[in-house]
PDB file of N, CA and C in Angstrom:
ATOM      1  N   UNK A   1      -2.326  12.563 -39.858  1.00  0.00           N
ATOM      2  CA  UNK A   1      -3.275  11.779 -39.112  1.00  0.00           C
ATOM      3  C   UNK A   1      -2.584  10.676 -38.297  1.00  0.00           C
ATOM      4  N   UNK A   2      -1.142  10.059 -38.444  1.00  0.00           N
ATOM      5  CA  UNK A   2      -1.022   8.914 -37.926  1.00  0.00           C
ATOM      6  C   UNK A   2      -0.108   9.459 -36.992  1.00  0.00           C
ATOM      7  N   UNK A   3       0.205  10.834 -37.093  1.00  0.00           N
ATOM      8  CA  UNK A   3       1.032  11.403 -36.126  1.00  0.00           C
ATOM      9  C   UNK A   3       0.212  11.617 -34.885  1.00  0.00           C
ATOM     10  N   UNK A   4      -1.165  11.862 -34.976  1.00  0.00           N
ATOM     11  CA  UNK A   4      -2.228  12.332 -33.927  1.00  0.00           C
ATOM     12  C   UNK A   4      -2.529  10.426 -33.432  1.00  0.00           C
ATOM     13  N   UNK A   5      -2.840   9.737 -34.358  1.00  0.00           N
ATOM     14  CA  UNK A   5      -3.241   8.421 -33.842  1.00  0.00           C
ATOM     15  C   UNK A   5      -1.819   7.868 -32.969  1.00  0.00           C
ATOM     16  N   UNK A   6      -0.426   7.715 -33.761  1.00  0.00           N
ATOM     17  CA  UNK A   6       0.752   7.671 -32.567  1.00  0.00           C
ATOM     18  C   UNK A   6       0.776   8.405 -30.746  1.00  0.00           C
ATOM     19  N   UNK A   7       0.671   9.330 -31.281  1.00  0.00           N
ATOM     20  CA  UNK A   7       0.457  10.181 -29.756  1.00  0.00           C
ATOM     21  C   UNK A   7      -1.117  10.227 -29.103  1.00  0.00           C
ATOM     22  N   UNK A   8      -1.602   9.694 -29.482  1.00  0.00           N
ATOM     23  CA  UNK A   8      -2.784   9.481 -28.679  1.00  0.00           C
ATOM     24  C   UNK A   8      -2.718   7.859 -28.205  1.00  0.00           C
ATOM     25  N   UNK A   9      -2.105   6.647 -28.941  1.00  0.00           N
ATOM     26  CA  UNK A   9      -1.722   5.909 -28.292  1.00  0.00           C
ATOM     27  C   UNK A   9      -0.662   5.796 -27.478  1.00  0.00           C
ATOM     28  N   UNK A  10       0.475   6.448 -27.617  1.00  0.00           N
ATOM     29  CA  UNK A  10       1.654   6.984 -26.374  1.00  0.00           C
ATOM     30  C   UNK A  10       0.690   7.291 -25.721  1.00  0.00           C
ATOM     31  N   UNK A  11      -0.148   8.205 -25.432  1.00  0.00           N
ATOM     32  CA  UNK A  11      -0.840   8.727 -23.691  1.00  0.00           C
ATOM     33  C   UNK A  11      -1.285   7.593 -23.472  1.00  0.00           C
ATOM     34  N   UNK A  12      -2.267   6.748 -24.374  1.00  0.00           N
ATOM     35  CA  UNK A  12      -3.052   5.863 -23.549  1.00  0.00           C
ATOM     36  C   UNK A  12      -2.085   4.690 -23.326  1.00  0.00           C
ATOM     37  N   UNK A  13      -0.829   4.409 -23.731  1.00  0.00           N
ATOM     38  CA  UNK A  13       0.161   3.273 -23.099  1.00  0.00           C
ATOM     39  C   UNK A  13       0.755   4.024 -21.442  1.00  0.00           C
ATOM     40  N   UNK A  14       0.960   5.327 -21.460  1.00  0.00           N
ATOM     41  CA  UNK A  14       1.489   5.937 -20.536  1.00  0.00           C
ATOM     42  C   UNK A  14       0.238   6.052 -19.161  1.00  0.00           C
ATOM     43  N   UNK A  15      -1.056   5.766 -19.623  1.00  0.00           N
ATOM     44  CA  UNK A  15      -1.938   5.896 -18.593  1.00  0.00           C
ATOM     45  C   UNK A  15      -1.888   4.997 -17.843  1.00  0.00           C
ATOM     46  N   UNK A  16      -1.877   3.909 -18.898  1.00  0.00           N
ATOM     47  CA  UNK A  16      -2.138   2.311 -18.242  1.00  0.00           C
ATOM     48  C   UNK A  16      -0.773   2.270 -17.330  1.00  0.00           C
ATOM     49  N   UNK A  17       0.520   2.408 -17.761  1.00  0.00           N
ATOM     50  CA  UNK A  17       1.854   2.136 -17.228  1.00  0.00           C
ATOM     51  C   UNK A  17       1.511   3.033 -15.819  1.00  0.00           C
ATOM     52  N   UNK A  18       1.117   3.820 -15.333  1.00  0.00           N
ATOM     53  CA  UNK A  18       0.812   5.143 -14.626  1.00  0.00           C
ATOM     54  C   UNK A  18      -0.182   4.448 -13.423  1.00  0.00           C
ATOM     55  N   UNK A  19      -0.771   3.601 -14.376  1.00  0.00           N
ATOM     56  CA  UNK A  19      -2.277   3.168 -12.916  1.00  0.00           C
ATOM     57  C   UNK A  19      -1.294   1.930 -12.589  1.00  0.00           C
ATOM     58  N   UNK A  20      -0.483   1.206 -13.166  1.00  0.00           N
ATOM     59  CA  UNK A  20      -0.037   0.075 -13.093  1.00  0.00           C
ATOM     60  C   UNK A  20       0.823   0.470 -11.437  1.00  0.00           C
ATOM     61  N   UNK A  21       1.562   0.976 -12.245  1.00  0.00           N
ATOM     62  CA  UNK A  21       2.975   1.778 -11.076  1.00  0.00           C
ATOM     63  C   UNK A  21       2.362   2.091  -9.686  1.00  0.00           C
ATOM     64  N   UNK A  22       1.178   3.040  -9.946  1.00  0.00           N
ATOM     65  CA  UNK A  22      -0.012   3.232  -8.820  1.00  0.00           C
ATOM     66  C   UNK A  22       0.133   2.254  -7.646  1.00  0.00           C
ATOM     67  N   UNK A  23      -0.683   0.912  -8.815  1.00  0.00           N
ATOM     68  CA  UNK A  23      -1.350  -0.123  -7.590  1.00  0.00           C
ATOM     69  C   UNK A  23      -0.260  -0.687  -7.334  1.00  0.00           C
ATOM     70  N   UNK A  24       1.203  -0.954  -8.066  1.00  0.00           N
ATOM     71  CA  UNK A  24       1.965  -1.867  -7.291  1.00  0.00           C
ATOM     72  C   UNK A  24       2.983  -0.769  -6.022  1.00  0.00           C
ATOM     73  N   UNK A  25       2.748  -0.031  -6.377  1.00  0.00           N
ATOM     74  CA  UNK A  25       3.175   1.151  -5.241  1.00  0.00           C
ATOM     75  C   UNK A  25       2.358   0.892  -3.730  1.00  0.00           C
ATOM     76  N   UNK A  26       0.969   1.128  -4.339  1.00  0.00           N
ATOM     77  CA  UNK A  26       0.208   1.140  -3.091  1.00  0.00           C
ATOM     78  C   UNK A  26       0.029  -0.680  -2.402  1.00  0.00           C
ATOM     79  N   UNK A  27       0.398  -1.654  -3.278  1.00  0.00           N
ATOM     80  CA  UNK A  27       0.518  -3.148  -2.825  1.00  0.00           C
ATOM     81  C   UNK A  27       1.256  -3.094  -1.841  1.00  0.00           C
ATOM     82  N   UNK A  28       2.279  -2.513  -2.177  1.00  0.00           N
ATOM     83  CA  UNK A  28       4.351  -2.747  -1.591  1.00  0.00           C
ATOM     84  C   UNK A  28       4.069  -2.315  -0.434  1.00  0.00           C
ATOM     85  N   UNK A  29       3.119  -0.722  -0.502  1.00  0.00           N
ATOM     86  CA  UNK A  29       2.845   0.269   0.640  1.00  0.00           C
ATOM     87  C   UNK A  29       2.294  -0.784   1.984  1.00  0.00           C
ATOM     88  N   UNK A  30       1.303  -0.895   1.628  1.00  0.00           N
ATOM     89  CA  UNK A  30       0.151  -1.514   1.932  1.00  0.00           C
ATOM     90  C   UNK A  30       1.250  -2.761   2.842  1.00  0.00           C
ATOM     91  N   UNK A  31       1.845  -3.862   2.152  1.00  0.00           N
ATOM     92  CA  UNK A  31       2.821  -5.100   2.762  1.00  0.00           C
ATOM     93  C   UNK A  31       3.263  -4.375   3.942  1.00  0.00           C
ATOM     94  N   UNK A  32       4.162  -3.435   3.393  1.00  0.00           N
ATOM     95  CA  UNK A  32       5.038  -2.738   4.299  1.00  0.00           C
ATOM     96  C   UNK A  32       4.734  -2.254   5.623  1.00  0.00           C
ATOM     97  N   UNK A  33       3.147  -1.667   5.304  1.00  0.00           N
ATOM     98  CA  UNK A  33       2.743  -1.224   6.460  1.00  0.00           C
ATOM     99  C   UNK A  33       1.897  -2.652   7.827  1.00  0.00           C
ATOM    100  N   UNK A  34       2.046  -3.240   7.131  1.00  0.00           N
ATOM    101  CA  UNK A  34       1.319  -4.753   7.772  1.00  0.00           C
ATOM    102  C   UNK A  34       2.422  -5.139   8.371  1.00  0.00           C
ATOM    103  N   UNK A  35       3.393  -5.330   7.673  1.00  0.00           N
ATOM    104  CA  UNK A  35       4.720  -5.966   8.351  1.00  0.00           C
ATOM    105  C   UNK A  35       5.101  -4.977   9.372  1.00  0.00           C
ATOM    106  N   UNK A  36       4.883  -3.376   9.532  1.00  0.00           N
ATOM    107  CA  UNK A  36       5.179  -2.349  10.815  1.00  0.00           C
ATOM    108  C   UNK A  36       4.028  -2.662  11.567  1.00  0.00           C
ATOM    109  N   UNK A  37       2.737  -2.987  11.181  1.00  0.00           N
ATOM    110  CA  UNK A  37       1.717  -3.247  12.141  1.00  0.00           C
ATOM    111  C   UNK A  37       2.292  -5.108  13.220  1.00  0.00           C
ATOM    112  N   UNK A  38       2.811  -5.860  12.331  1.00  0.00           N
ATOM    113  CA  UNK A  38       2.817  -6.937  12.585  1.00  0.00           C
ATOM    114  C   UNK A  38       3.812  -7.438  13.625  1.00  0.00           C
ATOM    115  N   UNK A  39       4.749  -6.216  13.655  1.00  0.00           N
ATOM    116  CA  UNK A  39       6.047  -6.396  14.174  1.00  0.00           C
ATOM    117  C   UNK A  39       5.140  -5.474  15.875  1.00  0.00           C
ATOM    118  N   UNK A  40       4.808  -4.694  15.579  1.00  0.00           N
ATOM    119  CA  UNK A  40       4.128  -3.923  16.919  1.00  0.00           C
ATOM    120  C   UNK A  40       3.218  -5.016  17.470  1.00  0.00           C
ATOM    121  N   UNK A  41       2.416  -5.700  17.476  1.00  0.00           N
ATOM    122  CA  UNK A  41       1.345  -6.773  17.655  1.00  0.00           C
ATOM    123  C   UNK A  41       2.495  -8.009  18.043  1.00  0.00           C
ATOM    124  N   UNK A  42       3.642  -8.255  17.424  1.00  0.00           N
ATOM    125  CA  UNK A  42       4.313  -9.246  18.359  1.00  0.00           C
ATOM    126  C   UNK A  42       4.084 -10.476  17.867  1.00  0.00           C
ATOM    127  N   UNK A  43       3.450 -10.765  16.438  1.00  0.00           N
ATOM    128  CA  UNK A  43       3.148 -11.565  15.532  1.00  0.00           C
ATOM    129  C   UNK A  43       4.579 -12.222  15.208  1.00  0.00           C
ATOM    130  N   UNK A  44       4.011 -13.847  15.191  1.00  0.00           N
ATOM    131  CA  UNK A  44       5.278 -14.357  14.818  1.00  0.00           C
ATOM    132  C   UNK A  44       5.569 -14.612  13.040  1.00  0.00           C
ATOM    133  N   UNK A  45       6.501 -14.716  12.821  1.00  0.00           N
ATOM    134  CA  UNK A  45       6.949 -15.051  10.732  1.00  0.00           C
ATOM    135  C   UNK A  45       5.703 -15.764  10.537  1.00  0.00           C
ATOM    136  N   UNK A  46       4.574 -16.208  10.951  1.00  0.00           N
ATOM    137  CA  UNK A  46       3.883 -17.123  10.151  1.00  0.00           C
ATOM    138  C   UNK A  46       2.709 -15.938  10.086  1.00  0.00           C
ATOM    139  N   UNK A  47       2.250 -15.838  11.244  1.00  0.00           N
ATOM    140  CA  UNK A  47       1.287 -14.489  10.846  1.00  0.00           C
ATOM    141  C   UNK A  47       1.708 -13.653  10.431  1.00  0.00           C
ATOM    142  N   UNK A  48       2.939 -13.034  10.961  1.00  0.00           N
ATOM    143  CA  UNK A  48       3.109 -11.608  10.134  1.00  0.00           C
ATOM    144  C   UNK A  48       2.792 -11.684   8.578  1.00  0.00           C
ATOM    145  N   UNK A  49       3.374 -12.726   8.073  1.00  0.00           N
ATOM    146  CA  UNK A  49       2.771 -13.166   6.828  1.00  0.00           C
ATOM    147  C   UNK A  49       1.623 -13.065   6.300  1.00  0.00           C
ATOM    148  N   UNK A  50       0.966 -13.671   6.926  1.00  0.00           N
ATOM    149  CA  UNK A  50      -0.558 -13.611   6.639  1.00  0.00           C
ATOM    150  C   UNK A  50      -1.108 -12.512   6.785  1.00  0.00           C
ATOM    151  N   UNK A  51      -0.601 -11.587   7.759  1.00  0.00           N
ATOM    152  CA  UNK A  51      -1.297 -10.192   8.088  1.00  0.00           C
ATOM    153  C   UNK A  51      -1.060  -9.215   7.338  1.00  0.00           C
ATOM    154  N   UNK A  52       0.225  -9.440   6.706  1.00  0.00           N
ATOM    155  CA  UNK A  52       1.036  -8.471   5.525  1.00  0.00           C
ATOM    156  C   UNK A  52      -0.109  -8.975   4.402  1.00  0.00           C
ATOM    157  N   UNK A  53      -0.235 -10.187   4.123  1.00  0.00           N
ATOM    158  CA  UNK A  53      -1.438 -10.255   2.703  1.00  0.00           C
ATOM    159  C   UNK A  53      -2.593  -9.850   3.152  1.00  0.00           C
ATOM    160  N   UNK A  54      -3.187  -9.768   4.279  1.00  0.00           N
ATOM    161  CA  UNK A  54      -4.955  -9.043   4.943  1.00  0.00           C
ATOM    162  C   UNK A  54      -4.963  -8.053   5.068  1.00  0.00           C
ATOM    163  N   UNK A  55      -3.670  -7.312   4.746  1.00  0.00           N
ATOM    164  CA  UNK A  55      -3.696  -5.695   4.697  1.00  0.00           C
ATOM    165  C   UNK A  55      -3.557  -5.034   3.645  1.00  0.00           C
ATOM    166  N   UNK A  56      -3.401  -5.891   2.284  1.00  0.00           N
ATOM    167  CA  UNK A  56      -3.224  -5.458   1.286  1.00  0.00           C
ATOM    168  C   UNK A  56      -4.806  -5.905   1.001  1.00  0.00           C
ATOM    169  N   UNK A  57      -4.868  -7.507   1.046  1.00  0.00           N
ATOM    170  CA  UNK A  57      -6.462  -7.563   0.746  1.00  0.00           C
ATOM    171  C   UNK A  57      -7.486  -6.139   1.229  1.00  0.00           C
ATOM    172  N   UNK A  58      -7.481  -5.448   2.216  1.00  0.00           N
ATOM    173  CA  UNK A  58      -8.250  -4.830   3.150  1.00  0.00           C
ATOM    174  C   UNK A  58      -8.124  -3.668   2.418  1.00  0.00           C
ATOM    175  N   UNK A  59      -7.532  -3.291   0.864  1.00  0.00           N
ATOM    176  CA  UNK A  59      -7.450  -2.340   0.150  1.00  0.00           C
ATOM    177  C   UNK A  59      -8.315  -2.174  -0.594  1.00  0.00           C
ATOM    178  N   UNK A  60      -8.529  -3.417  -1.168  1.00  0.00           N
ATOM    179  CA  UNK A  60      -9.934  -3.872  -2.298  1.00  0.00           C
ATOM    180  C   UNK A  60     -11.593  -3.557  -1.624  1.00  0.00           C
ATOM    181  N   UNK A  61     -11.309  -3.417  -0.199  1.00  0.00           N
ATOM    182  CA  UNK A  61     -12.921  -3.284  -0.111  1.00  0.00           C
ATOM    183  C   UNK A  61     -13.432  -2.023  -0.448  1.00  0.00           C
ATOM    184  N   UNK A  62     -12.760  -0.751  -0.531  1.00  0.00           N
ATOM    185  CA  UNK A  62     -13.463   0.091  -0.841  1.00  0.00           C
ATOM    186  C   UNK A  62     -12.237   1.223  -1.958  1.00  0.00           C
ATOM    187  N   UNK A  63     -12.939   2.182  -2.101  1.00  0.00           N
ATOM    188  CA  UNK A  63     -11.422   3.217  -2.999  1.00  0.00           C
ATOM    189  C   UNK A  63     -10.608   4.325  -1.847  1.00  0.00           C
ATOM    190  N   UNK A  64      -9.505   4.321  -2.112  1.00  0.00           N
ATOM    191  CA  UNK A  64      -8.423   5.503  -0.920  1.00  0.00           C
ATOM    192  C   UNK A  64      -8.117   4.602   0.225  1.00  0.00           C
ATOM    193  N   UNK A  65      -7.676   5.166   0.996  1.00  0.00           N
ATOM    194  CA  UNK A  65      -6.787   4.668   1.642  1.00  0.00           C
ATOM    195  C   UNK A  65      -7.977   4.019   3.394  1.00  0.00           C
ATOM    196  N   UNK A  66      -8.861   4.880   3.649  1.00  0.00           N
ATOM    197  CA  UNK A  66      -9.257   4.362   4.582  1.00  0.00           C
ATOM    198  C   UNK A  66     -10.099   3.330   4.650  1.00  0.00           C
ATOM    199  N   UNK A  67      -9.710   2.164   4.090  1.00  0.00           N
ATOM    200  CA  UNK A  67     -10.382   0.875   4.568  1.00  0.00           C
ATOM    201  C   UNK A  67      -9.550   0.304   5.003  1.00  0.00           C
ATOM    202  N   UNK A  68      -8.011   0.618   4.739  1.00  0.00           N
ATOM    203  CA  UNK A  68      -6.913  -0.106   5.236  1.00  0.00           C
ATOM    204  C   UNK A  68      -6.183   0.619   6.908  1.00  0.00           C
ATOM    205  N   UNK A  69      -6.484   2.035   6.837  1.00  0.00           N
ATOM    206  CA  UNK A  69      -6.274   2.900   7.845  1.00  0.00           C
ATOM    207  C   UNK A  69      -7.466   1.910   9.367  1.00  0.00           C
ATOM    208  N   UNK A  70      -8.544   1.863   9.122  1.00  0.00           N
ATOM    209  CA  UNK A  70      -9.321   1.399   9.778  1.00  0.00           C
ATOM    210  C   UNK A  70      -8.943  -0.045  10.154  1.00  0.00           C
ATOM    211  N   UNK A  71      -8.744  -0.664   9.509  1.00  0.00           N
ATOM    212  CA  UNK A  71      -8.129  -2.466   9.500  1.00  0.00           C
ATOM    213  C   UNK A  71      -7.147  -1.852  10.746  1.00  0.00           C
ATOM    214  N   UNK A  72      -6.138  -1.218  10.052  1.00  0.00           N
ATOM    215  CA  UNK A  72      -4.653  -1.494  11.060  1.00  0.00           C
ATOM    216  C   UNK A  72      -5.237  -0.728  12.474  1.00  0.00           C
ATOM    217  N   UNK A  73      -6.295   0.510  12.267  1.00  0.00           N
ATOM    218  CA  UNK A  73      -6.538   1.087  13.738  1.00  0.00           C
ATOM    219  C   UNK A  73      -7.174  -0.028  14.785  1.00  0.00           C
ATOM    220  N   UNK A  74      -8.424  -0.795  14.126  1.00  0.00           N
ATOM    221  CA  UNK A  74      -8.825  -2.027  14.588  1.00  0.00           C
ATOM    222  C   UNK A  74      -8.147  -2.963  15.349  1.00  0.00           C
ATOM    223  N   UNK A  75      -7.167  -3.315  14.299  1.00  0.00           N
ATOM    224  CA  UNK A  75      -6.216  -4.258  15.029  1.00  0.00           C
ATOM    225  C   UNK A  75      -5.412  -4.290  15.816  1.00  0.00           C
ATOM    226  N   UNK A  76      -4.867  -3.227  15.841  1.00  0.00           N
ATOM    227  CA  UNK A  76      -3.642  -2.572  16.517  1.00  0.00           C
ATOM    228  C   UNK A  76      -4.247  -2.336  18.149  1.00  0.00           C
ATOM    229  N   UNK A  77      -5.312  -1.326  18.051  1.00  0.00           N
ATOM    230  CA  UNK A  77      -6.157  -1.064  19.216  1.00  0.00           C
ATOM    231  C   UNK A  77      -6.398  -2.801  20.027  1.00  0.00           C
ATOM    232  N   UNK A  78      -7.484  -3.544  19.150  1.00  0.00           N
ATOM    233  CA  UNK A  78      -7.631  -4.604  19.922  1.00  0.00           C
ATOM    234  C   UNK A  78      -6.413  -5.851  20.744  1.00  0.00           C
ATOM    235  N   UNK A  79      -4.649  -5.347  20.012  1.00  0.00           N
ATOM    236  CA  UNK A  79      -3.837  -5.954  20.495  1.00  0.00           C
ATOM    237  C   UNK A  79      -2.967  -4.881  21.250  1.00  0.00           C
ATOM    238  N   UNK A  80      -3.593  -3.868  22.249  1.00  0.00           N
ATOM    239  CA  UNK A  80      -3.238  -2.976  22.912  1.00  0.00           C
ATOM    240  C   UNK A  80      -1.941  -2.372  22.435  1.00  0.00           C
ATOM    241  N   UNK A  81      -2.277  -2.261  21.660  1.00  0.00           N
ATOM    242  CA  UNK A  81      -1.008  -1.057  20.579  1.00  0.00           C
ATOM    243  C   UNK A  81      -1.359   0.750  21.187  1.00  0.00           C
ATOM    244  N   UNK A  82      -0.535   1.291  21.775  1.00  0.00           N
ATOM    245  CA  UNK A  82      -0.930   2.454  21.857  1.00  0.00           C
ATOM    246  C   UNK A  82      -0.374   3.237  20.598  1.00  0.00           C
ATOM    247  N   UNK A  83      -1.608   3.244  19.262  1.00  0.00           N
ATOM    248  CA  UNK A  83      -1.275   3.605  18.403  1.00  0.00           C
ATOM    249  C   UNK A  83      -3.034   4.272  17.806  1.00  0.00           C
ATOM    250  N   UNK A  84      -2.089   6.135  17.672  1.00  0.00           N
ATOM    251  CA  UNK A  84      -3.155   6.569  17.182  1.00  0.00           C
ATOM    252  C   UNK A  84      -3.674   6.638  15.541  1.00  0.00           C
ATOM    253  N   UNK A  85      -4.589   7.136  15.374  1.00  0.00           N
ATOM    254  CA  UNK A  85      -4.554   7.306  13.584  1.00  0.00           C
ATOM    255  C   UNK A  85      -4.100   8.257  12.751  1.00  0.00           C
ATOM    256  N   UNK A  86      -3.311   9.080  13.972  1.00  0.00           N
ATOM    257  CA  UNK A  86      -2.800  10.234  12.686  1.00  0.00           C
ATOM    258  C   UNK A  86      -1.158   9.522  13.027  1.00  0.00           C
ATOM    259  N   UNK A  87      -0.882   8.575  14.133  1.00  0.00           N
ATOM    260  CA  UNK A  87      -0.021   7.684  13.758  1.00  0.00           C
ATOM    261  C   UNK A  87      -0.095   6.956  12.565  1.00  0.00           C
ATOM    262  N   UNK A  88      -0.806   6.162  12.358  1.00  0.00           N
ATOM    263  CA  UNK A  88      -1.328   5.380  11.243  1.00  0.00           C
ATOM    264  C   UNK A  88      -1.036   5.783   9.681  1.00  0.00           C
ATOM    265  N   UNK A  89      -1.805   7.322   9.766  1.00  0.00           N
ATOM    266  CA  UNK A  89      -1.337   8.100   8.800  1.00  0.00           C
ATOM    267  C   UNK A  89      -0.123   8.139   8.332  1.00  0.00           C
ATOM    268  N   UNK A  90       0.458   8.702   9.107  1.00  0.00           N
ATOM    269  CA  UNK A  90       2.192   9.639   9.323  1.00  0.00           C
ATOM    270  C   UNK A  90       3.030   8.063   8.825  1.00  0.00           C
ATOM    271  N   UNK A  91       2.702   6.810   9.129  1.00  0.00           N
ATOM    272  CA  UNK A  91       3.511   5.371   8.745  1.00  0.00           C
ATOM    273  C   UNK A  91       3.119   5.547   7.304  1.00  0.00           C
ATOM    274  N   UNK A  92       1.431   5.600   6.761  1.00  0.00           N
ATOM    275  CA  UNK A  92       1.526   5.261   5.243  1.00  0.00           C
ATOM    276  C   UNK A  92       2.031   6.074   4.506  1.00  0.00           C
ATOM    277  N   UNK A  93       2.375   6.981   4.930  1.00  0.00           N
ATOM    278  CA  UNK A  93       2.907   8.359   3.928  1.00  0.00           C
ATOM    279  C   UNK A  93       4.224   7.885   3.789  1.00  0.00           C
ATOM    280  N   UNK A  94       4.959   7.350   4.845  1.00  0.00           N
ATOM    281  CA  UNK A  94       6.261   6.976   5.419  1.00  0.00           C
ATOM    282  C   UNK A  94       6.677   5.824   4.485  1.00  0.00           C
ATOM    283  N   UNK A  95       5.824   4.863   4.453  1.00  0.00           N
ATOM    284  CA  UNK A  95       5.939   3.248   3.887  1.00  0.00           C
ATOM    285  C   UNK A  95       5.567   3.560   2.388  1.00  0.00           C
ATOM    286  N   UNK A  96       4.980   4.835   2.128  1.00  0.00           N
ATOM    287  CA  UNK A  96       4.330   4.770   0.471  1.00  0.00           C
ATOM    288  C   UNK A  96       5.968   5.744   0.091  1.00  0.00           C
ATOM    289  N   UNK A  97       6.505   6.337   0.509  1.00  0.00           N
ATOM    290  CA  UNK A  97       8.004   6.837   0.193  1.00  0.00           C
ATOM    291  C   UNK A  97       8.872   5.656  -0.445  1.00  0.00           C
ATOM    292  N   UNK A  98       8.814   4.785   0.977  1.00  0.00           N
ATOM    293  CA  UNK A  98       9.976   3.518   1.028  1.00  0.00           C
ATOM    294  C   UNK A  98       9.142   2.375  -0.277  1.00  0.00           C
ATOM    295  N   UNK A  99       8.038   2.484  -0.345  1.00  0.00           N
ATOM    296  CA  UNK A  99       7.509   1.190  -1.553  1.00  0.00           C
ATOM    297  C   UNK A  99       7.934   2.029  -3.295  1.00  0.00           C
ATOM    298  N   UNK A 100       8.067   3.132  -3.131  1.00  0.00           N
ATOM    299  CA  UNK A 100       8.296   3.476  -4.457  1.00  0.00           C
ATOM    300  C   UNK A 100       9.483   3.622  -4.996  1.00  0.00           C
ATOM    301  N   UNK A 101      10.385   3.928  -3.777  1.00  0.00           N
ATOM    302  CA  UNK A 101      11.621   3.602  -3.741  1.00  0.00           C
ATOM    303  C   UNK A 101      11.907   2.477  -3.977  1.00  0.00           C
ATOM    304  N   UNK A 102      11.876   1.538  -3.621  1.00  0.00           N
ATOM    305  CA  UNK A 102      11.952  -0.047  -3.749  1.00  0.00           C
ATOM    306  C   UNK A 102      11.266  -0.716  -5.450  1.00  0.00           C
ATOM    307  N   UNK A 103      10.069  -0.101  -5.621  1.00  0.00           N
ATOM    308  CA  UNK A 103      10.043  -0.472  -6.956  1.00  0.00           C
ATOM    309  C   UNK A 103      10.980   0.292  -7.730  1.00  0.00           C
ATOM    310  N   UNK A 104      11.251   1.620  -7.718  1.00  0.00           N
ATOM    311  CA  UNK A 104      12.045   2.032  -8.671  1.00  0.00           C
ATOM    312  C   UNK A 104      13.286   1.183  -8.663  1.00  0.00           C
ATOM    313  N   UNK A 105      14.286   0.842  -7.546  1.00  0.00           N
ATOM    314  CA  UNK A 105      15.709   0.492  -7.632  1.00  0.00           C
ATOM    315  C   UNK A 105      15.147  -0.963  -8.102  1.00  0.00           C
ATOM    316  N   UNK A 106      14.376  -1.474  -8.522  1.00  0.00           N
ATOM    317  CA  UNK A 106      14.175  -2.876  -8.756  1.00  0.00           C
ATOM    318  C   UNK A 106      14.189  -2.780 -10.301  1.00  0.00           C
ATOM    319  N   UNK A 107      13.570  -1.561 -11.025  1.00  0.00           N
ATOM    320  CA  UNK A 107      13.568  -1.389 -12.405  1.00  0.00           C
ATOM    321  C   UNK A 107      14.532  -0.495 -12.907  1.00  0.00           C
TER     322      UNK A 107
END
């Protein structure tokens, strides 16, 4: 019995570690891709800043990825970015590579 109660708490430590890894993956992602939006827009170190944290905020409003896809198409468009959304795409796939990379060599 305590062999079944051990391994049923291993999965549920491994779930939590699993969603953890997730969101700080998709945080890093998320920065990363604000700071490529921020640098296109011509934003100086003080906004880019700020825009790198409103693009991670802009994750929380809804679940998956397009509340943040929409933010950067928004913005980008209104600061004459000729930037489409399967551009948009093709960066988070790009930036969610480079954020997991980056957490791993950190641990």
């Amino acid at each position: 019995m305590t062999d079944f109660k051990d391994r049923e708490r291993a999965e549920e430590a491994k779930f939590a570690m699993d969603g953890e890894t997730a969101f700080r993956v998709a945080a890093r992602r998320n920065r990363l891709l604000g700071e490529w939006a921020a640098e296109l827009m011509g934003l100086t170190a003080e906004e880019a800043d700020a825009y790198k944290k409103a693009v991670v905020q802009a994750d929380f409003e809804e679940a998956g990825d397009e509340d943040v896809i929409r933010k950067l198409l928004g913005d980008l468009t209104a600061a004459d970015c000729d930037v489409s959304e399967a551009d948009i795409r093709a960066k988070l796939d790009e930036k969610a590579v480079e954020a997991r990379r980056q957490l791993m060599s950190e641990s």
